[in-house]
Protein backbone atom coordinates (compact mmCIF):
# COMPACT_ATOMS: atom_id res chain seq x y z
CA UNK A 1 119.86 116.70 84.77
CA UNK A 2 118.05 113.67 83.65
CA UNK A 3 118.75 113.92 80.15
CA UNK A 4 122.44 114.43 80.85
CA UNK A 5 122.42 111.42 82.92
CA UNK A 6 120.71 109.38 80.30
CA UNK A 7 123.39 110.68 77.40
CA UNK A 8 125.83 109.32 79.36
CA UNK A 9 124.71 106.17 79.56
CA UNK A 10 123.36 105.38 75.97
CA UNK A 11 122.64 101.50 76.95
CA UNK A 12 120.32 102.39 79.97
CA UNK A 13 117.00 101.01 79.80
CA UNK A 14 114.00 103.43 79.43
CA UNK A 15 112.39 103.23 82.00
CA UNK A 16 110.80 106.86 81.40
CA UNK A 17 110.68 109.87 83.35
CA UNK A 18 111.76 109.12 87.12
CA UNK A 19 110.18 110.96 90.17
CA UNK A 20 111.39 114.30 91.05
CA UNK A 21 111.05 114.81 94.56
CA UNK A 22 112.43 116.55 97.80
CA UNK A 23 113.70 114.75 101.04
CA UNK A 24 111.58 116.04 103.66
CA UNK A 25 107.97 118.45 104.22
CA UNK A 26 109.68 121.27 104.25
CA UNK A 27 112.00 123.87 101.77
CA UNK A 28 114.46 124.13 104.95
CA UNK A 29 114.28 120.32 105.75
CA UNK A 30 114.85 119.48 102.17
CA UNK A 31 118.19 121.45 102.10
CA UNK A 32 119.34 120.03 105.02
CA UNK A 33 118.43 116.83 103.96
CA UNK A 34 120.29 116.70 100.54
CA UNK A 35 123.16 118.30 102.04
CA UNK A 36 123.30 114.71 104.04
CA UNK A 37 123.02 113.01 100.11
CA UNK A 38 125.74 115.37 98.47
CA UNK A 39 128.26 116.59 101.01
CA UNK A 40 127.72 113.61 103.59
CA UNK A 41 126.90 110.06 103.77
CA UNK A 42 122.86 109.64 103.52
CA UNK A 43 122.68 106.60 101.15
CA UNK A 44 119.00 105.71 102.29
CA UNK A 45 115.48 106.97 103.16
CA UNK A 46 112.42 105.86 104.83
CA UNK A 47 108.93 106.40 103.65
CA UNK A 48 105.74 105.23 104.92
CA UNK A 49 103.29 102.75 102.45
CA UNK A 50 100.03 104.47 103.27
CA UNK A 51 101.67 108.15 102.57
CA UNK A 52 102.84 106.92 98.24
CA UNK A 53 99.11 105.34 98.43
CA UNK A 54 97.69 108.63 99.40
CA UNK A 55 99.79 110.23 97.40
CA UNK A 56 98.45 108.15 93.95
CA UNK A 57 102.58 107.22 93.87
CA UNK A 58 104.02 103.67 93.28
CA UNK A 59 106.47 102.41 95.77
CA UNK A 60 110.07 102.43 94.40
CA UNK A 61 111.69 99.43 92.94
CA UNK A 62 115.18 97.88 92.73
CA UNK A 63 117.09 99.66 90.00
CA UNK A 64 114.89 102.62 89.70
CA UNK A 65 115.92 106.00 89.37
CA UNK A 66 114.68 108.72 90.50
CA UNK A 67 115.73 112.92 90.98
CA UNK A 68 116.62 114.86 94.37
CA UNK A 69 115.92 118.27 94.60
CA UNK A 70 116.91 120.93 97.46
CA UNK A 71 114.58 123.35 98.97
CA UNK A 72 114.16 125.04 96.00
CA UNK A 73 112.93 122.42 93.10
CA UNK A 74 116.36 122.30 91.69
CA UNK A 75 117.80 119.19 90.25
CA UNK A 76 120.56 118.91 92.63
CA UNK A 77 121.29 114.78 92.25
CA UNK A 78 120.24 111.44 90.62
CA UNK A 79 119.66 107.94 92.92
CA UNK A 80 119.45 104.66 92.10
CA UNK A 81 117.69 102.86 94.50
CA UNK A 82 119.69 99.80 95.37
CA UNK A 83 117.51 97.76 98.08
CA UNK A 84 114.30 98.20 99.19
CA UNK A 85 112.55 96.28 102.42
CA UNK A 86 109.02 96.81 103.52
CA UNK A 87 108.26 96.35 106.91
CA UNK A 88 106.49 98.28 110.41
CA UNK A 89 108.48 100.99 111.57
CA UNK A 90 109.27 99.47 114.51
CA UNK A 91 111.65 97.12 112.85
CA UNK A 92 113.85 99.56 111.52
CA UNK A 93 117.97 98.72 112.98
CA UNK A 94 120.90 100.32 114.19
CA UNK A 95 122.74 99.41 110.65
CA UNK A 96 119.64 101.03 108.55
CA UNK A 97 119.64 104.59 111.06
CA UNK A 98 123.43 104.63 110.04
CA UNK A 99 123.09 104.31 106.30
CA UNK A 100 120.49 106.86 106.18
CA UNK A 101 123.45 109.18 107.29
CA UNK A 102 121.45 112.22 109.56
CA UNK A 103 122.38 113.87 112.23
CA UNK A 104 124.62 111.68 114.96
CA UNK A 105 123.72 108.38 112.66
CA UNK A 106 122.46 106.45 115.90
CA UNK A 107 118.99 104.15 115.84
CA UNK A 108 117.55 106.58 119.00
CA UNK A 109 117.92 109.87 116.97
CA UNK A 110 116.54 108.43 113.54
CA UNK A 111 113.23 106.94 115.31
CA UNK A 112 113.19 110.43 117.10
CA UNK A 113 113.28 112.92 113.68
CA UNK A 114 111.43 109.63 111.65
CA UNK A 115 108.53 109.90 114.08
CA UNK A 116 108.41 113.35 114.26
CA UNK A 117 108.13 113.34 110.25
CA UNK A 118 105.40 110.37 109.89
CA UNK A 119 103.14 112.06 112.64
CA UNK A 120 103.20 114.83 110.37
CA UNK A 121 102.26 112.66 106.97
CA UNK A 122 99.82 110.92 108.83
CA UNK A 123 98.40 114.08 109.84
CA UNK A 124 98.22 115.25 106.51
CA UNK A 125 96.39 111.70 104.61
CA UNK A 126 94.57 111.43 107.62
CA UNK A 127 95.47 108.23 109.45
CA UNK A 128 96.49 107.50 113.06
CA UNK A 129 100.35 107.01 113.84
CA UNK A 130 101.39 104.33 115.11
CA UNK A 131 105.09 102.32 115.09
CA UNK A 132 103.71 99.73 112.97
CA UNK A 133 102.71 101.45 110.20
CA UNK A 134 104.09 99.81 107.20
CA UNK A 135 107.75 101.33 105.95
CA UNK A 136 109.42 101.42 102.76
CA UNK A 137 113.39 101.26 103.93
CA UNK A 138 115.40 102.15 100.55
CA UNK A 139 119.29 102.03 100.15
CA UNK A 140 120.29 104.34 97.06
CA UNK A 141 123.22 105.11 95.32
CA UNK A 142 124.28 108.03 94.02
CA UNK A 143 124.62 108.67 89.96
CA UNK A 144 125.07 111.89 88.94
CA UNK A 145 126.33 114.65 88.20
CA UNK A 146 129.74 112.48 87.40
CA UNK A 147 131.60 114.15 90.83
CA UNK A 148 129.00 112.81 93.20
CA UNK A 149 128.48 109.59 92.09
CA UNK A 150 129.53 106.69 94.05
């Protein structure tokens, strides 16, 4: 999928291979969670800091790209991350809960699946939760394959 992407666009810089991850902890949460990028409108995602430290991973940057996959591993799309903010999870808005595109789309039932998820990362590297734990909020755009993009 990558390679496709990058034929297509012969003046893109190299910026080499770009993650390859799944949305999610989970082969069933990841399906649902792409079906949000490519059949609905999830344009962002939330991570927390301490979990990409862990995790030996950089934090994203403007103009990145990087590669969706479902529940499976597959390739299923390719993001551009568009903004990034870092900040505690408690400052997360209304607008931000909406972009992210899950569920109902309101603030009350992001910070209700969000928390649920980052009790369950802290859990696994080991730290306490708490709502100001430090939160990478990216906006993305979607790339390819040429149907999906935006």
């Amino acid at each position: 999928m990558w390679a496709d992407y990058r034929a297509s666009r012969p003046g893109l810089p190299d910026e080499g291979e770009p993650p390859v991850e799944c949305f999610g902890d989970s082969p069933a949460l990841a399906d649902e969670l792409i079906a949000f990028v490519t059949d609905g409108p999830k344009r962002a995602t939330a991570g927390l800091v301490a979990a990409y430290a862990a995790d030996g991973e950089p934090l994203p940057r403007v103009g990145s790209h990087w590669v969706a996959c479902g529940g499976d591993g597959r390739p299923r799309v390719v993001l551009r991350t568009q903004e990034l903010r870092v900040g505690p999870l408690s400052s997360v808005d209304a607008q931000f809960a909406w972009d992210e595109g899950e569920y109902d789309r309101s603030l009350e039932s992001w910070l209700d699946g969000h928390r649920r998820f980052f009790r369950r990362e802290c859990e696994r590297i080991g730290i306490e939760f708490s709502d100001e734990l430090e939160v990478v909020f990216e906006r993305f755009s979607r790339v390819w394959p040429p149907g999906l993009a935006d």
